[in-house]
Protein backbone atom coordinates (compact mmCIF):
# COMPACT_ATOMS: atom_id res chain seq x y z
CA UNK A 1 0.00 0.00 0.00
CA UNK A 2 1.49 3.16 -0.68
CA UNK A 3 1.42 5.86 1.58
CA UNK A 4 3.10 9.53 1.93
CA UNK A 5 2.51 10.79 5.69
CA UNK A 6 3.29 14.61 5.73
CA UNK A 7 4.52 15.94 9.37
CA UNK A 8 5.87 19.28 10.91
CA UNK A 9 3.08 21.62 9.73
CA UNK A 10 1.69 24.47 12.76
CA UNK A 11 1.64 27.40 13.29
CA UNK A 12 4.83 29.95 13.66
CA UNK A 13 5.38 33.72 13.74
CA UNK A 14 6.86 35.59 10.63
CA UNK A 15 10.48 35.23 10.08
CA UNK A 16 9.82 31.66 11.95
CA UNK A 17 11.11 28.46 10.53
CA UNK A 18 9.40 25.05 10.61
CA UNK A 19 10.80 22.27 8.88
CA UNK A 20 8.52 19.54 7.09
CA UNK A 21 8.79 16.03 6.64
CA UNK A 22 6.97 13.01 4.43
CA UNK A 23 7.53 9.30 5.13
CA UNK A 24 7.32 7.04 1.86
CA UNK A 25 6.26 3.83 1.75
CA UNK A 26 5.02 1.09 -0.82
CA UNK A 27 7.00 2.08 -3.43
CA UNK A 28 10.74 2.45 -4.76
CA UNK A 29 11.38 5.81 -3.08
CA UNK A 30 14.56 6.19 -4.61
CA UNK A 31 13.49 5.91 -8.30
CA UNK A 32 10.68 8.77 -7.66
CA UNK A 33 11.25 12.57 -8.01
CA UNK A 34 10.09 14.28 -5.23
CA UNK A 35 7.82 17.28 -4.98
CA UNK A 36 6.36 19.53 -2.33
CA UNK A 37 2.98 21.57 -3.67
CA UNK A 38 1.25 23.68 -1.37
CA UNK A 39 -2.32 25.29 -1.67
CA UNK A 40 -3.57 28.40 0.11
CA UNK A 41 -7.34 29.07 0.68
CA UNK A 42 -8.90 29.74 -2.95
CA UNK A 43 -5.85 29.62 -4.43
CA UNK A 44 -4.82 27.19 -7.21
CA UNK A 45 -2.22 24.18 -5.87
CA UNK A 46 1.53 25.22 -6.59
CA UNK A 47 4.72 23.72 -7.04
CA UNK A 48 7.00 24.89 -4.34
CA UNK A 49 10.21 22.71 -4.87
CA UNK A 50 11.25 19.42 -6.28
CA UNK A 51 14.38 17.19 -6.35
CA UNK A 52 15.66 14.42 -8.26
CA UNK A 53 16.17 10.85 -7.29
CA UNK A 54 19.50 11.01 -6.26
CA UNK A 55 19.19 14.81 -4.85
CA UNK A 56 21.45 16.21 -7.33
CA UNK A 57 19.13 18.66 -9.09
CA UNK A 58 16.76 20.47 -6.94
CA UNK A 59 14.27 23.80 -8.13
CA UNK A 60 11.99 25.77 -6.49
CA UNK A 61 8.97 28.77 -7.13
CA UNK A 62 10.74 32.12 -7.77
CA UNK A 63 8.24 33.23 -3.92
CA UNK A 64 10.46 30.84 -2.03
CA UNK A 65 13.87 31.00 -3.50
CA UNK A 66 16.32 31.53 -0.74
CA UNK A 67 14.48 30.79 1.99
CA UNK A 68 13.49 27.41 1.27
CA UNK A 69 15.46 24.09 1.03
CA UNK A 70 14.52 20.45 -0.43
CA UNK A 71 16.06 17.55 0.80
CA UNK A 72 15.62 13.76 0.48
CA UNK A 73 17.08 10.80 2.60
CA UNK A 74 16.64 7.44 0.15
CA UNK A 75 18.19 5.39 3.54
CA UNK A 76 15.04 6.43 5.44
CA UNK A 77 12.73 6.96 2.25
CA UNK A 78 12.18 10.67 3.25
CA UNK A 79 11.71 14.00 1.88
CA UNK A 80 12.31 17.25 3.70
CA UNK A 81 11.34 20.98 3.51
CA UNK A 82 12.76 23.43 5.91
CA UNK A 83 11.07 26.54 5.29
CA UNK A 84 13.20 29.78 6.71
CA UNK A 85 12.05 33.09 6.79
CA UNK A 86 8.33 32.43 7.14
CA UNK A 87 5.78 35.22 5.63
CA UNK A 88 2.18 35.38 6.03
CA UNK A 89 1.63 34.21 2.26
CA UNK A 90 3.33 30.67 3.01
CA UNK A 91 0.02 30.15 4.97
CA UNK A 92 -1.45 27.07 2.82
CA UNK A 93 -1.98 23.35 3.44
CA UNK A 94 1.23 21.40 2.08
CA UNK A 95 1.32 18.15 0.32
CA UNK A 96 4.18 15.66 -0.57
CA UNK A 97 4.26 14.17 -4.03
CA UNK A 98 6.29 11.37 -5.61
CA UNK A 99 6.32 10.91 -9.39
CA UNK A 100 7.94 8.74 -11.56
CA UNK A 101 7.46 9.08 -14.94
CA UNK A 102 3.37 9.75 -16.14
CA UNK A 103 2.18 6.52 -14.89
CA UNK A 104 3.39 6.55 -11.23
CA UNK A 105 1.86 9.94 -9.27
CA UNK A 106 1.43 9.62 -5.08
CA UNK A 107 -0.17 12.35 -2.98
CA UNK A 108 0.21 12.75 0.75
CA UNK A 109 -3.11 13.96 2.67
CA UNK A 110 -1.53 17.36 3.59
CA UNK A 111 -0.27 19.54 6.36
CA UNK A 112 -1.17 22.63 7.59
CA UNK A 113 1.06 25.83 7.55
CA UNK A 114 0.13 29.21 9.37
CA UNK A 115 2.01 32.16 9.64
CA UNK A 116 0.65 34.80 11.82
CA UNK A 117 1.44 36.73 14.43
């Protein structure tokens, strides 16, 4: 059965820092891309970073760029986000994705993210 469990979501203060993880299991994580999306209330769902399967290439949206960092472990089949610099428009529910290829697409059931003071 394959599963992606997000953790680490809350709430934090601007300028805060939280750092999220997802737990893969059921599948090959190692042969998967990794994504994080996140989607804010009436908002459309966005792509906030991604890395390759061996964590050599790594890209992110142009509204987190510095402050934001992917990261993968294949050992413990997880994927990281540390999120620096917190703002009030990071405040959206955060999923984990896996994709390989077109065929093979896994969602995680989301965390929550608030910013406010």
């Amino acid at each position: 059965q394959v599963q992606l469990v997000e953790s680490g979501g809350g709430l934090v203060q601007p300028g805060g820092s939280l750092r999220l993880s997802c737990q893969a299991s059921g599948f090959t994580f190692s042969d998967y891309d990794m994504h994080w999306y996140r989607r804010a209330p009436g908002e459309e769902r966005e792509l906030v970073a991604a890395i390759t399967t061996g964590g050599r290439f790594r890209s992110y949206a142009d509204s987190v760029k510095g402050r934001f960092t992917i990261s993968r472990d294949n050992a413990k089949n997880t994927v990281y986000l540390q999120m620096n610099s917190l703002k009030p428009e990071d405040t959206a529910v955060y999923y984990c994705n896996g994709r390989r290829a077109t065929r093979y697409n896994y969602w995680g059931q989301g965390t929550q993210v608030t910013v406010s003071s």
